[in-house]
C-alpha atoms as a PDB file:
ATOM      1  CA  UNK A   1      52.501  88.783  42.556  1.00  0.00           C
ATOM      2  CA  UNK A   2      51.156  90.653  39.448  1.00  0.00           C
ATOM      3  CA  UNK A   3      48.272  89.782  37.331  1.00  0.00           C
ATOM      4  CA  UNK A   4      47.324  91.541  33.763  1.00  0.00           C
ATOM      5  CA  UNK A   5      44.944  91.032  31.828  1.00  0.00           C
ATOM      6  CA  UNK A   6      44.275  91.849  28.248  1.00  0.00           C
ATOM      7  CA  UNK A   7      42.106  91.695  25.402  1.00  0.00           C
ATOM      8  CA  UNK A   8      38.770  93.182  26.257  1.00  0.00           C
ATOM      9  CA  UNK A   9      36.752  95.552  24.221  1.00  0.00           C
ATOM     10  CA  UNK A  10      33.810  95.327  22.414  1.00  0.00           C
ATOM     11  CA  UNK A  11      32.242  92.618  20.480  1.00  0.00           C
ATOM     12  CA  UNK A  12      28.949  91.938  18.711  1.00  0.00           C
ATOM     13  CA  UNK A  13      26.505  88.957  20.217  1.00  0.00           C
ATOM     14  CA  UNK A  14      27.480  85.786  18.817  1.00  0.00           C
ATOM     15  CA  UNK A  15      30.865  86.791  18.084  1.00  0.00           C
ATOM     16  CA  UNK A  16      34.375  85.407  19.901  1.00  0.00           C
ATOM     17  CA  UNK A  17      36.876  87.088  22.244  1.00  0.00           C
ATOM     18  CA  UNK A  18      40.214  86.201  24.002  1.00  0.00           C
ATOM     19  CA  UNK A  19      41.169  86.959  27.132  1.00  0.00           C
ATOM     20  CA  UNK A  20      45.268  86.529  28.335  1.00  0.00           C
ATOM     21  CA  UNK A  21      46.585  86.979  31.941  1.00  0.00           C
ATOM     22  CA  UNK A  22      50.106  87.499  32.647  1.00  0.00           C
ATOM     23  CA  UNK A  23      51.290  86.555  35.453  1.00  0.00           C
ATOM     24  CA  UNK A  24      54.643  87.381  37.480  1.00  0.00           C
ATOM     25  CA  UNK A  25      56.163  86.614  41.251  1.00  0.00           C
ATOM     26  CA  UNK A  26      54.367  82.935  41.412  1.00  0.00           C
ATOM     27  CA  UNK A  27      55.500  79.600  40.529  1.00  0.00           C
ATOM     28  CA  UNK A  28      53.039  79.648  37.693  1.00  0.00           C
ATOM     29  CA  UNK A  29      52.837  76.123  36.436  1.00  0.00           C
ATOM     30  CA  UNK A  30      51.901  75.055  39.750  1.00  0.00           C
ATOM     31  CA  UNK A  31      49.132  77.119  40.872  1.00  0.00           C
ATOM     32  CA  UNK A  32      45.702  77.077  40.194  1.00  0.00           C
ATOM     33  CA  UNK A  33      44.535  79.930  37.967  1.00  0.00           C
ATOM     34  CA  UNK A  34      41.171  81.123  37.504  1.00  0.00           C
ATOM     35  CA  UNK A  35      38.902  83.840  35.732  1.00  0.00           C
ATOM     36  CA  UNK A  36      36.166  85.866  37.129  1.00  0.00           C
ATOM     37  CA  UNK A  37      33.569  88.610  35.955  1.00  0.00           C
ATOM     38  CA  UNK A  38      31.800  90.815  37.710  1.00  0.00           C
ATOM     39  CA  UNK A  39      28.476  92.782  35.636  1.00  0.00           C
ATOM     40  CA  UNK A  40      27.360  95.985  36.775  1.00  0.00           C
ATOM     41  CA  UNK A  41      25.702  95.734  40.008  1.00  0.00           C
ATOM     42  CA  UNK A  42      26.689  92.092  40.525  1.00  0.00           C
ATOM     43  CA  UNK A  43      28.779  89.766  42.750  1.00  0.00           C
ATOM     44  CA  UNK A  44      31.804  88.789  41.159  1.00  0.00           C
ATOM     45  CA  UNK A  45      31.315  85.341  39.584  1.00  0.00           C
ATOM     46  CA  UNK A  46      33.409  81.840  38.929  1.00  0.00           C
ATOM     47  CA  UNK A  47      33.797  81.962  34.728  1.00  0.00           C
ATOM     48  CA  UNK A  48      36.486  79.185  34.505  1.00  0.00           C
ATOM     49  CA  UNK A  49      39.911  77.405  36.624  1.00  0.00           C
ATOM     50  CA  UNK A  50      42.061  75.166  35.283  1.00  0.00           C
ATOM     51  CA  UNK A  51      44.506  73.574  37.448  1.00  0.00           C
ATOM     52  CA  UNK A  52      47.860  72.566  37.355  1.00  0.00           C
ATOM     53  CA  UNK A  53      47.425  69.713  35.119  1.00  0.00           C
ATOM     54  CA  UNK A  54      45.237  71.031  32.861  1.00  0.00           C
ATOM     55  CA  UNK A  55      41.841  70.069  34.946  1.00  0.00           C
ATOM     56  CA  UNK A  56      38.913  72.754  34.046  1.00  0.00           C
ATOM     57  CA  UNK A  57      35.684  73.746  35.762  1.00  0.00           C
ATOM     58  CA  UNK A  58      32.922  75.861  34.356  1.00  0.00           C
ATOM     59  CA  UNK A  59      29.895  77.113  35.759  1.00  0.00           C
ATOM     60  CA  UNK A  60      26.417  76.003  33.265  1.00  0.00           C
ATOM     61  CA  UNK A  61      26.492  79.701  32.011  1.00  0.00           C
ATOM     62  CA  UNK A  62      29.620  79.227  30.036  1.00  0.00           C
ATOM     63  CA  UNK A  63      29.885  75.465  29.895  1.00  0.00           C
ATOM     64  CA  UNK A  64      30.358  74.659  26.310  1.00  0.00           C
ATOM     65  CA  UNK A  65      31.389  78.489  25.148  1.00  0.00           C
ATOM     66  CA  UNK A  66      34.231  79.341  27.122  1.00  0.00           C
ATOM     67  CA  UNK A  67      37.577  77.520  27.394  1.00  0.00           C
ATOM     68  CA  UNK A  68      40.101  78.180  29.667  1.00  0.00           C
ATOM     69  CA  UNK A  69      43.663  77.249  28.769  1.00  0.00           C
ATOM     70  CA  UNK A  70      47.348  78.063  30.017  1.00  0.00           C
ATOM     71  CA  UNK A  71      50.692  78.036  28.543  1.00  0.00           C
ATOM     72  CA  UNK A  72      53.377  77.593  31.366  1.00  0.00           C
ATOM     73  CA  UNK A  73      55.942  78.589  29.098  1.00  0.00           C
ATOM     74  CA  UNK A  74      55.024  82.207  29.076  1.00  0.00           C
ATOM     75  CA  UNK A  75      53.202  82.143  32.271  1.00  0.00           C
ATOM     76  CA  UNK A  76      49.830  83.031  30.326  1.00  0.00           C
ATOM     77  CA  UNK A  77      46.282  81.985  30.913  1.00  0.00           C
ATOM     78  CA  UNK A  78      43.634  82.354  28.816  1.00  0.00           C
ATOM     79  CA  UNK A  79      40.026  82.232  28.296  1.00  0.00           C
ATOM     80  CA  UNK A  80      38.838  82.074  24.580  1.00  0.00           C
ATOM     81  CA  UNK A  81      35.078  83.497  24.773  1.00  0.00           C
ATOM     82  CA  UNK A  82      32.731  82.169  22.048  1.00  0.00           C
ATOM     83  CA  UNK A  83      29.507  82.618  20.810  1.00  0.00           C
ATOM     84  CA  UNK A  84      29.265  85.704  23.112  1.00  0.00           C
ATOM     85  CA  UNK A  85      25.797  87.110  24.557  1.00  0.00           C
ATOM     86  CA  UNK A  86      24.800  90.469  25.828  1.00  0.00           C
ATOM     87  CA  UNK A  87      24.885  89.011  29.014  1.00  0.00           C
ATOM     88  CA  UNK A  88      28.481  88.206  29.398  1.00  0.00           C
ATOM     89  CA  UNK A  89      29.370  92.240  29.462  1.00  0.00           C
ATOM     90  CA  UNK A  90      31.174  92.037  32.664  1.00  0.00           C
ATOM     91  CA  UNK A  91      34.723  93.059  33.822  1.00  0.00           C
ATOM     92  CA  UNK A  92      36.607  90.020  33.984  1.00  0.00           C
ATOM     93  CA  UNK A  93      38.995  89.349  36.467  1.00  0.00           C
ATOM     94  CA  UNK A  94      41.852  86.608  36.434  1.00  0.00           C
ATOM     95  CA  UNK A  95      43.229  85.120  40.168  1.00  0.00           C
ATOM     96  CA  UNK A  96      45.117  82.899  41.472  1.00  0.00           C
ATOM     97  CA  UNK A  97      45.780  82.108  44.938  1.00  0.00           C
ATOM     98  CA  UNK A  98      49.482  81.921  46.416  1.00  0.00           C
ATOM     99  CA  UNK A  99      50.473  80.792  49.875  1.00  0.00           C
ATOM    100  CA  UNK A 100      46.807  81.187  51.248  1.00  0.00           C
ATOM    101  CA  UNK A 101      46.364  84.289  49.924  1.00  0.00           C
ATOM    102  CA  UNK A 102      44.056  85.772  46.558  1.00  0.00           C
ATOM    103  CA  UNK A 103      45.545  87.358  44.185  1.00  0.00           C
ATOM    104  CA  UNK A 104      43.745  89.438  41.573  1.00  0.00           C
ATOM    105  CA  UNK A 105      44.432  91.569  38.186  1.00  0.00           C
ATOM    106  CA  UNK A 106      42.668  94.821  37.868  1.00  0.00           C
ATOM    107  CA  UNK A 107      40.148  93.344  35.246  1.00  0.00           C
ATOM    108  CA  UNK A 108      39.301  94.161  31.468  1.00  0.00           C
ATOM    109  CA  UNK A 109      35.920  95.238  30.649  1.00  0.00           C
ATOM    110  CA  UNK A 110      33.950  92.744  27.589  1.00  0.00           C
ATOM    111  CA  UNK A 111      31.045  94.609  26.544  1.00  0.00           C
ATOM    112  CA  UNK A 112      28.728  92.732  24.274  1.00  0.00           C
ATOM    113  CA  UNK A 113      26.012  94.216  21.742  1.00  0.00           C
ATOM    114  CA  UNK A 114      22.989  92.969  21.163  1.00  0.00           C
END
């Protein structure tokens, strides 16, 4: 199972970002995919999932900004970031879980400005 992630860098407070995950060696369309962030000297933290039928869950922190979305023709998720804050700088991290197991990208670092 790999997991890549892409589309990170640096971006101005209020401004908008998109994250994609590739993913290989899973039965994409079927498995629950997810993003997570972790800030400096944080835990790692739930941003978004979306399941295999296009149900989504967001935490209050992101609810209304961030979307989560997946196209299972290019076995791609993504999370389009808007209205960014200073507090979303994190590494973000996309997963998916696969026969009882986690699996996880190496992450891509969002830094917002203030």
């Amino acid at each position: 199972v790999q997991l890549v992630e892409s589309g990170g860098g640096l971006v101005q407070a209020g401004g908008s970002m998109r994250l994609s995950c590739a993913a290989s060696g899973i039965f994409f369309s079927a498995n629950v995919m997810g993003w997570y962030r972790q800030a400096p000297g944080k835990q790692r933290e739930l941003v978004a999932t979306i399941t295999s039928g296009g149900s989504t869950v967001y935490p209050d922190s992101v609810k209304g900004r961030f979307t989560i979305s997946r196209d299972n023709a290019k076995n791609t998720v993504y999370l389009q970031m808007n209205s960014l804050k200073p507090e979303d700088t994190a590494v973000y991290y996309c997963q998916t879980r696969d026969y009882g197991m986690n699996y996880w990208g190496k992450g891509t670092l969002v830094t917002v400005s203030s």
